[in-house]
Protein backbone atom coordinates (compact mmCIF):
# COMPACT_ATOMS: atom_id res chain seq x y z
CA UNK A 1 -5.20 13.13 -1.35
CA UNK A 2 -4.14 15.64 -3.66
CA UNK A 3 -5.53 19.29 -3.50
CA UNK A 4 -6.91 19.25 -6.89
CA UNK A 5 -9.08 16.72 -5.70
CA UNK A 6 -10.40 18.26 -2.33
CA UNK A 7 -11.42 21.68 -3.62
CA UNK A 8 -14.07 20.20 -5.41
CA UNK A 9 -14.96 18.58 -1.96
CA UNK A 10 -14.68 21.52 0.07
CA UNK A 11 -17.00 23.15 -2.70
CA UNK A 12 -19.32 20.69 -2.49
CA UNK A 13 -19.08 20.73 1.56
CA UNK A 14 -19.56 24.50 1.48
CA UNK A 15 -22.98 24.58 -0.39
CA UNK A 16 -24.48 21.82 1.68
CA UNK A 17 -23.55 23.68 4.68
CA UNK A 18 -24.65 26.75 3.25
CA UNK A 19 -27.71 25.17 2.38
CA UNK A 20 -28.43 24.01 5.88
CA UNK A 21 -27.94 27.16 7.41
CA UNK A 22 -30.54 29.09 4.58
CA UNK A 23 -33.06 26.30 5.40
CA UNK A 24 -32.98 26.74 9.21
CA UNK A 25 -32.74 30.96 8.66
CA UNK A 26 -35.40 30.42 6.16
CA UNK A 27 -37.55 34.19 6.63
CA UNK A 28 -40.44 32.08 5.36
CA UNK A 29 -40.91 30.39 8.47
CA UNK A 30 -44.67 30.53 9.25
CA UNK A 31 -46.30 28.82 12.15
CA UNK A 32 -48.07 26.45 9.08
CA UNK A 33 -46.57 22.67 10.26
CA UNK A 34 -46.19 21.75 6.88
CA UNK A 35 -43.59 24.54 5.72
CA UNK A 36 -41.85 23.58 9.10
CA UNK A 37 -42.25 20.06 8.59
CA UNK A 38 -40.94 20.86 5.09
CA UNK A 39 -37.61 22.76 6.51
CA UNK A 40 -36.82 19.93 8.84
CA UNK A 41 -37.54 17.36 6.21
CA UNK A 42 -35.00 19.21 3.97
CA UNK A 43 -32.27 20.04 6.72
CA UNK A 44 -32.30 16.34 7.59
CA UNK A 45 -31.82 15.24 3.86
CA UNK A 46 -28.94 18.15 3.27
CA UNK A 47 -27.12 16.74 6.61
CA UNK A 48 -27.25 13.43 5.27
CA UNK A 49 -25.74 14.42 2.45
CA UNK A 50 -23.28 16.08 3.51
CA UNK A 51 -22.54 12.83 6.04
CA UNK A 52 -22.22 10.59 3.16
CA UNK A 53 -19.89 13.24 1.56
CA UNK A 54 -17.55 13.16 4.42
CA UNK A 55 -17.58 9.55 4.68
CA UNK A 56 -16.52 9.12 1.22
CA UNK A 57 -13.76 11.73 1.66
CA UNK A 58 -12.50 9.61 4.57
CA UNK A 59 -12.29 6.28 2.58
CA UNK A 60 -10.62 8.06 0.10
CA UNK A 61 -7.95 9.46 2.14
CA UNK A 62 -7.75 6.09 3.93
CA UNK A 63 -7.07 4.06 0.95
CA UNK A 64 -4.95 6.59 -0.34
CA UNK A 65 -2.91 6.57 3.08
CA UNK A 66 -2.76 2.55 3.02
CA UNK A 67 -1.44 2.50 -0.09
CA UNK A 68 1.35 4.67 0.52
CA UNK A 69 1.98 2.72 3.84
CA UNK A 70 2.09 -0.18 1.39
CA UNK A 71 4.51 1.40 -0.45
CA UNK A 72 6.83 2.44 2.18
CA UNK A 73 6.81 -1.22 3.62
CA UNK A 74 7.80 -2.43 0.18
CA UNK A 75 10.81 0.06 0.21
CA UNK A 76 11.86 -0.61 3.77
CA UNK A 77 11.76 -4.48 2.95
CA UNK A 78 13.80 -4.39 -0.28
CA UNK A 79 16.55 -2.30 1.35
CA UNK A 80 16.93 -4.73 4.03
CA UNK A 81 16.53 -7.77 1.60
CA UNK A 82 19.57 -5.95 -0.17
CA UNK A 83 21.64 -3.79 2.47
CA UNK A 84 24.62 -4.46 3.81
CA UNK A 85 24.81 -5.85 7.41
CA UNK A 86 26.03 -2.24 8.50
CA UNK A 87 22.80 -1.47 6.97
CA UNK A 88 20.73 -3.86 8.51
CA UNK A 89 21.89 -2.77 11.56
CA UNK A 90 20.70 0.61 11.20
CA UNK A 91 17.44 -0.28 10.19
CA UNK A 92 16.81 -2.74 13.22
CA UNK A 93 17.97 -0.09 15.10
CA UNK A 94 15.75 2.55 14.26
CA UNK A 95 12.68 0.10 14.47
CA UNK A 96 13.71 -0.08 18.13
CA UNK A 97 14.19 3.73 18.67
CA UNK A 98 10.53 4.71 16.46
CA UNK A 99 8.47 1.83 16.92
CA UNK A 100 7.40 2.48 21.00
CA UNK A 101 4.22 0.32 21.02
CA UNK A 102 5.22 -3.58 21.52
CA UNK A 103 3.53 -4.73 19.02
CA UNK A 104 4.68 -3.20 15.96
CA UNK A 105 8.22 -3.27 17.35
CA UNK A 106 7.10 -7.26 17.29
CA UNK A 107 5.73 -6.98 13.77
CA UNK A 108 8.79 -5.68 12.89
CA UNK A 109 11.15 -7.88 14.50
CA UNK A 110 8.73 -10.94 12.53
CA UNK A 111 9.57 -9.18 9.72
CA UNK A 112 12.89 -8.93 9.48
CA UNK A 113 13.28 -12.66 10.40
CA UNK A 114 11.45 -13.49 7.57
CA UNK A 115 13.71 -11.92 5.14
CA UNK A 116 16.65 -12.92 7.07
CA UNK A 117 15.21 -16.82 6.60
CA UNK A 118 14.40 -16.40 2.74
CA UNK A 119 17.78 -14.61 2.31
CA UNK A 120 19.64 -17.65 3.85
CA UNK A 121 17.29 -19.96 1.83
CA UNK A 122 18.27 -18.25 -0.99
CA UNK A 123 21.53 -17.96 -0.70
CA UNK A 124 21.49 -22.11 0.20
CA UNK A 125 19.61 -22.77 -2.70
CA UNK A 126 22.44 -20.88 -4.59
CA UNK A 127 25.04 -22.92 -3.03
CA UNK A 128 23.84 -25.95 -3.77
CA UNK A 129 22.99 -25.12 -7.89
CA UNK A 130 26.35 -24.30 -8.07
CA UNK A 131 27.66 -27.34 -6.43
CA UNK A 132 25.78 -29.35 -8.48
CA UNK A 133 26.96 -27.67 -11.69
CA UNK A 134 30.46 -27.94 -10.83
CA UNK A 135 29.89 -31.64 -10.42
CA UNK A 136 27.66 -32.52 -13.12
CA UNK A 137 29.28 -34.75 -15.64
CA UNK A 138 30.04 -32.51 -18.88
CA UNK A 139 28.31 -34.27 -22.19
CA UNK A 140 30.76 -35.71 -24.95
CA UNK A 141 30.49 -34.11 -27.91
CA UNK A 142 29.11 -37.04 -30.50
CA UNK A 143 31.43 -37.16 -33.28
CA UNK A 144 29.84 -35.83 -36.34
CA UNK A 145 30.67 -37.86 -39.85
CA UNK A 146 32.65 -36.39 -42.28
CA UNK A 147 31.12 -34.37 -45.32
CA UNK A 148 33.30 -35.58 -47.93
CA UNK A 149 32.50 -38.33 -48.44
CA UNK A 150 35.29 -39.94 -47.52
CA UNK A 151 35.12 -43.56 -44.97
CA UNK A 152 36.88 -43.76 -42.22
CA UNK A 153 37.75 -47.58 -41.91
């Protein structure tokens, strides 16, 4: 999340807070129930606001986050799709040195079988169009008749 957009937040977090705290230091506070019952009222409504404030501040920085996760997984994947094997290499190996928990190492390892697999269907595929082109019987050019005029017998 970028900082122009969190000093509005933090603004907005402030007051509430600030809010809160004036209600509950309120000098008003007489022993009537219903100016108490007021204050609490009002201190419960400001902390729920200020709740669903932070909760939309945390999706927003979530989805923010999981796109640039997205992102990065895009990258990784078309470097490996189009690295060398040297490179390759490196980037298997650095899985296994960073990823410590067993199952992302796993995810990994998934994933770069997958690309592996499509790279050799591709490259198969490839093969084979170019087999077939080199095979392919070239057309005869139809012999166009003359323009002038003239019959051949």
């Amino acid at each position: 999340m970028s900082t122009e957009n969190q000093i509005p937040s933090n603004h907005v977090m402030n007051t509430i807070q600030k809010e809160i705290v004036m209600t509950q230091q309120s000098p008003n506070s007489i022993a009537v129930p219903d100016a108490a019952q007021k204050r609490r009222e009002r201190i419960k409504k400001l902390e729920a606001r200020l709740q669903r404030k932070k909760a939309r501040d945390t999706v927003a920085t979530r989805r923010e986050r999981n796109g640039q996760l997205f992102v990065w997984g895009a990258m990784v994947e078309c470097v490996y799709r189009t690295g060398t094997d040297h490179e390759r290499r490196q980037l298997r190996e650095w899985a296994k040195r960073h990823l410590t928990e067993k199952r992302h190492l796993h995810r990994s390892e998934c994933g770069f079988a997958r690309i592996e697999e499509e790279n050799a269907e591709k490259a198969a595929d490839d093969a084979q169009d170019a087999r077939e082109a080199a095979t392919a019987p070239q057309p005869v050019p139809e012999r166009q008749p003359s323009v002038s005029g003239d019959s051949a017998p």
